[in-house]
C-alpha atoms as a PDB file:
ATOM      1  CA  UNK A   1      31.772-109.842  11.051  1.00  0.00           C
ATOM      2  CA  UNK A   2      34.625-107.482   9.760  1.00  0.00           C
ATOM      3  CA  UNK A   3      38.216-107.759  11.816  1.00  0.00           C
ATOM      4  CA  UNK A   4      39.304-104.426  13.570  1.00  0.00           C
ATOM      5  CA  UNK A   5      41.691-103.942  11.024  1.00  0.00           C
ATOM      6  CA  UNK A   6      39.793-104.582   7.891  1.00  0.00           C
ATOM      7  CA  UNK A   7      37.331-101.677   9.515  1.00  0.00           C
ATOM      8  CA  UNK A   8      40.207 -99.454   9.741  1.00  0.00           C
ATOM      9  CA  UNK A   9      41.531-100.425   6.223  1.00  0.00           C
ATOM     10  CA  UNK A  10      38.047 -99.913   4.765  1.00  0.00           C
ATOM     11  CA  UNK A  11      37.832 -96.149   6.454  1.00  0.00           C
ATOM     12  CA  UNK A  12      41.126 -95.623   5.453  1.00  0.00           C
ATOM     13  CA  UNK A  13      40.201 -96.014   1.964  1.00  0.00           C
ATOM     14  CA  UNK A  14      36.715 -94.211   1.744  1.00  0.00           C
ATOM     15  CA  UNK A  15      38.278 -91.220   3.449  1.00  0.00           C
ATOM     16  CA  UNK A  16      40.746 -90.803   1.200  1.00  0.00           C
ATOM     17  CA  UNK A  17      38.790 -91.312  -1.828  1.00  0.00           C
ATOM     18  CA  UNK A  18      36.295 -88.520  -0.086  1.00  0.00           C
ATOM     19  CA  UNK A  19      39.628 -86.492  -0.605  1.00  0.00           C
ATOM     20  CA  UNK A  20      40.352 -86.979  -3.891  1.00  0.00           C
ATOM     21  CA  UNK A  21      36.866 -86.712  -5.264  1.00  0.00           C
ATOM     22  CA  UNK A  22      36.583 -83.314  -3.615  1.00  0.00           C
ATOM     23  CA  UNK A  23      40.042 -82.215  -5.549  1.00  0.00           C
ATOM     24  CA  UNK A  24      38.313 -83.443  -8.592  1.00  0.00           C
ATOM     25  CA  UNK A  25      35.235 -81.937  -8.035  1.00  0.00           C
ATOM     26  CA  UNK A  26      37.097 -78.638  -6.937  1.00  0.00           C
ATOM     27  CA  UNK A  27      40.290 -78.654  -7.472  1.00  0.00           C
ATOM     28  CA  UNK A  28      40.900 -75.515  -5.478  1.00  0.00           C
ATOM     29  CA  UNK A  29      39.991 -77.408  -2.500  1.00  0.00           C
ATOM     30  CA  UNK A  30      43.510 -79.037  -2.092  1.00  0.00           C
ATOM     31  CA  UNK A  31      45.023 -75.142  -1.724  1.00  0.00           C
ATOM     32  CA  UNK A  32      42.152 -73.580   0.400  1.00  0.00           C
ATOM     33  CA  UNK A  33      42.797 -73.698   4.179  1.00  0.00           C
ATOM     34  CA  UNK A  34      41.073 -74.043   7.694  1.00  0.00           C
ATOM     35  CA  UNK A  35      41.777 -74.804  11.430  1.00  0.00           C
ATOM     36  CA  UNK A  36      40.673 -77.964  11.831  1.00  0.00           C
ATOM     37  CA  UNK A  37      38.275 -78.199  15.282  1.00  0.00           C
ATOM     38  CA  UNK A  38      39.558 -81.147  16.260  1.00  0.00           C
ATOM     39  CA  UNK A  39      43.415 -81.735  15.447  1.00  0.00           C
ATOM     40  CA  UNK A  40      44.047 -77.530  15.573  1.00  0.00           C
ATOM     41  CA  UNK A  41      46.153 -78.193  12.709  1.00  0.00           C
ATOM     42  CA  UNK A  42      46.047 -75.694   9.504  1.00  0.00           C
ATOM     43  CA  UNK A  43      44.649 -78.319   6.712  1.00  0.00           C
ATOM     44  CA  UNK A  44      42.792 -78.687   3.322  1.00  0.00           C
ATOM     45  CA  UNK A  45      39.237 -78.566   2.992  1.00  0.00           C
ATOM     46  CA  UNK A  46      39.699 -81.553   0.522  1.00  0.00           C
ATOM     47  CA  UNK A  47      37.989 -84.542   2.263  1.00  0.00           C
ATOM     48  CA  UNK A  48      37.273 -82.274   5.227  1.00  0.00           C
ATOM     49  CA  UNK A  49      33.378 -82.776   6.873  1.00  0.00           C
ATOM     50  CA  UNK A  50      31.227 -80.429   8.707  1.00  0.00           C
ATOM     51  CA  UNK A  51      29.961 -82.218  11.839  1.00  0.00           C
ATOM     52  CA  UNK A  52      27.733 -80.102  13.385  1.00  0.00           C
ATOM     53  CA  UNK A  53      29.389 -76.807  14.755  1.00  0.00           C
ATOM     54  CA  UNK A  54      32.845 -78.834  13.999  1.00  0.00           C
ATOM     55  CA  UNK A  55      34.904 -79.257  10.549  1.00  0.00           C
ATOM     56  CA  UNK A  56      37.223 -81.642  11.089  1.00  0.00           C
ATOM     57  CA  UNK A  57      39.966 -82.207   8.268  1.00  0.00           C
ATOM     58  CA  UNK A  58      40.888 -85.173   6.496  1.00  0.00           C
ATOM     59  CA  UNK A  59      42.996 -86.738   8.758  1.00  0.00           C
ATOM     60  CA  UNK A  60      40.309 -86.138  11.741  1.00  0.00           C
ATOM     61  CA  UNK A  61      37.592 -87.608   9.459  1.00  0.00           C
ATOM     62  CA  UNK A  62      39.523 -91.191   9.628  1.00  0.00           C
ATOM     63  CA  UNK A  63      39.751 -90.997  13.194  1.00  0.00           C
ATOM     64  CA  UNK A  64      36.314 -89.986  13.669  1.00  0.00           C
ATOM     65  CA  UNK A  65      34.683 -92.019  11.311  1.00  0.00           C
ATOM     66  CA  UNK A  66      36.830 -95.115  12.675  1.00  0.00           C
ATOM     67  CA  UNK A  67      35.564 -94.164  15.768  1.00  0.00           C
ATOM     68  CA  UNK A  68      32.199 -94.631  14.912  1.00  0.00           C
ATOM     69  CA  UNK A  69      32.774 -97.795  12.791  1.00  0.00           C
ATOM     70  CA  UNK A  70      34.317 -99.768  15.746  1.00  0.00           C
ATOM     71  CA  UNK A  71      31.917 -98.105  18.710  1.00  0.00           C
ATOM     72  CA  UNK A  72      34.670 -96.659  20.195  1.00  0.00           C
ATOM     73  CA  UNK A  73      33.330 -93.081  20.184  1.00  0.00           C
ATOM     74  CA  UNK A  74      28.990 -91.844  19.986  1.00  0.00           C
ATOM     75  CA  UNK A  75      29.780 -88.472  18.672  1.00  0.00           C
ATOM     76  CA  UNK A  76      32.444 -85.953  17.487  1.00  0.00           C
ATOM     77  CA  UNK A  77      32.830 -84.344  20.678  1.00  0.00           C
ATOM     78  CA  UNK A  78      34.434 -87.274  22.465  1.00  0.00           C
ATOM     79  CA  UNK A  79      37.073 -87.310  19.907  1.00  0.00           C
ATOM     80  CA  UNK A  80      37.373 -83.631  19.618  1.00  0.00           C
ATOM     81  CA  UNK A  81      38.036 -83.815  23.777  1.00  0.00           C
ATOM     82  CA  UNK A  82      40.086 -86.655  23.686  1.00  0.00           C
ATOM     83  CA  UNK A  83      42.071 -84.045  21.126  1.00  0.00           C
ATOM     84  CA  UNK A  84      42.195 -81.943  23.063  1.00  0.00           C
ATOM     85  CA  UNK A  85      46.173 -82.145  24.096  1.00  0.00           C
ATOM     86  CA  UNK A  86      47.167 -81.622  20.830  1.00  0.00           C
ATOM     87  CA  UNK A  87      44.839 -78.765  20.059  1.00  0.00           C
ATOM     88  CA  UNK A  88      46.766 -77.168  22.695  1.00  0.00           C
ATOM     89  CA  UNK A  89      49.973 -78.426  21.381  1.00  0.00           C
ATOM     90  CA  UNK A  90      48.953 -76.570  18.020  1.00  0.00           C
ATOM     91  CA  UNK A  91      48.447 -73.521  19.509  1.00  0.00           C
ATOM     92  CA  UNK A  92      51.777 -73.130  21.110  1.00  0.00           C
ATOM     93  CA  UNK A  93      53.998 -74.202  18.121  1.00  0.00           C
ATOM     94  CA  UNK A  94      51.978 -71.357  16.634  1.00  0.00           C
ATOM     95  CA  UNK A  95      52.341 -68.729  18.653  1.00  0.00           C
ATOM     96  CA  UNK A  96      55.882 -69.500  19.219  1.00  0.00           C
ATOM     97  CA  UNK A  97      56.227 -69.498  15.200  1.00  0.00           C
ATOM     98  CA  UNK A  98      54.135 -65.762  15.242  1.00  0.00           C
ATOM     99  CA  UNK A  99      57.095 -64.743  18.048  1.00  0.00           C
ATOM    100  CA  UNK A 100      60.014 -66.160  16.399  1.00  0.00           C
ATOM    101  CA  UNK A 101      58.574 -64.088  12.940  1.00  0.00           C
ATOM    102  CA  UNK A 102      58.385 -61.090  14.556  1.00  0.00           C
ATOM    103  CA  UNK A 103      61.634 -60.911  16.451  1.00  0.00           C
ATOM    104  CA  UNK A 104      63.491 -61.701  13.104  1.00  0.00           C
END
């Protein structure tokens, strides 16, 4: 049986090849941009997945799939409510961003 942290080191490393054979599949992936459902963070598509109604970027993908690997969550919803904190977080860094633009 696999360690804790040779799970995590394995996930780490399919994830991010997941990323980098989406940039060399499309390399236009890297530069085009969504809200990530989980994280609320503006990211890449490259090594982003589609989990049901959720895409969940790169970075969220780890987490999730590490998640899964060690039984700690069933489904992307747990994670996406345990994230839910810095979803929120996101949201007011951005709107305080959108004010600061406009009263410049």
């Amino acid at each position: 049986m696999k360690s804790k942290e040779e799970i995590i080191e394995e996930m780490q490393q399919v994830v991010e090849q997941m990323r980098l054979d989406d940039i060399e599949e499309r390399p236009e992936l890297e530069y085009e941009l969504f809200d990530c459902s989980c994280c609320g963070q503006t990211k890449s598509y490259a090594g982003s997945i589609q989990y049901g109604e959720y895409r969940l970027c790169n970075d969220c993908v780890l987490l999730a799939e590490t998640g899964f690997a060690l039984n700690k969550i069933k489904d992307v919803t747990e994670l996406i409510n345990a994230m839910e904190d810095k979803r929120l977080e996101e949201i007011c860094n951005f709107i305080k961003q959108d004010e600061q633009r406009h009263n410049n």
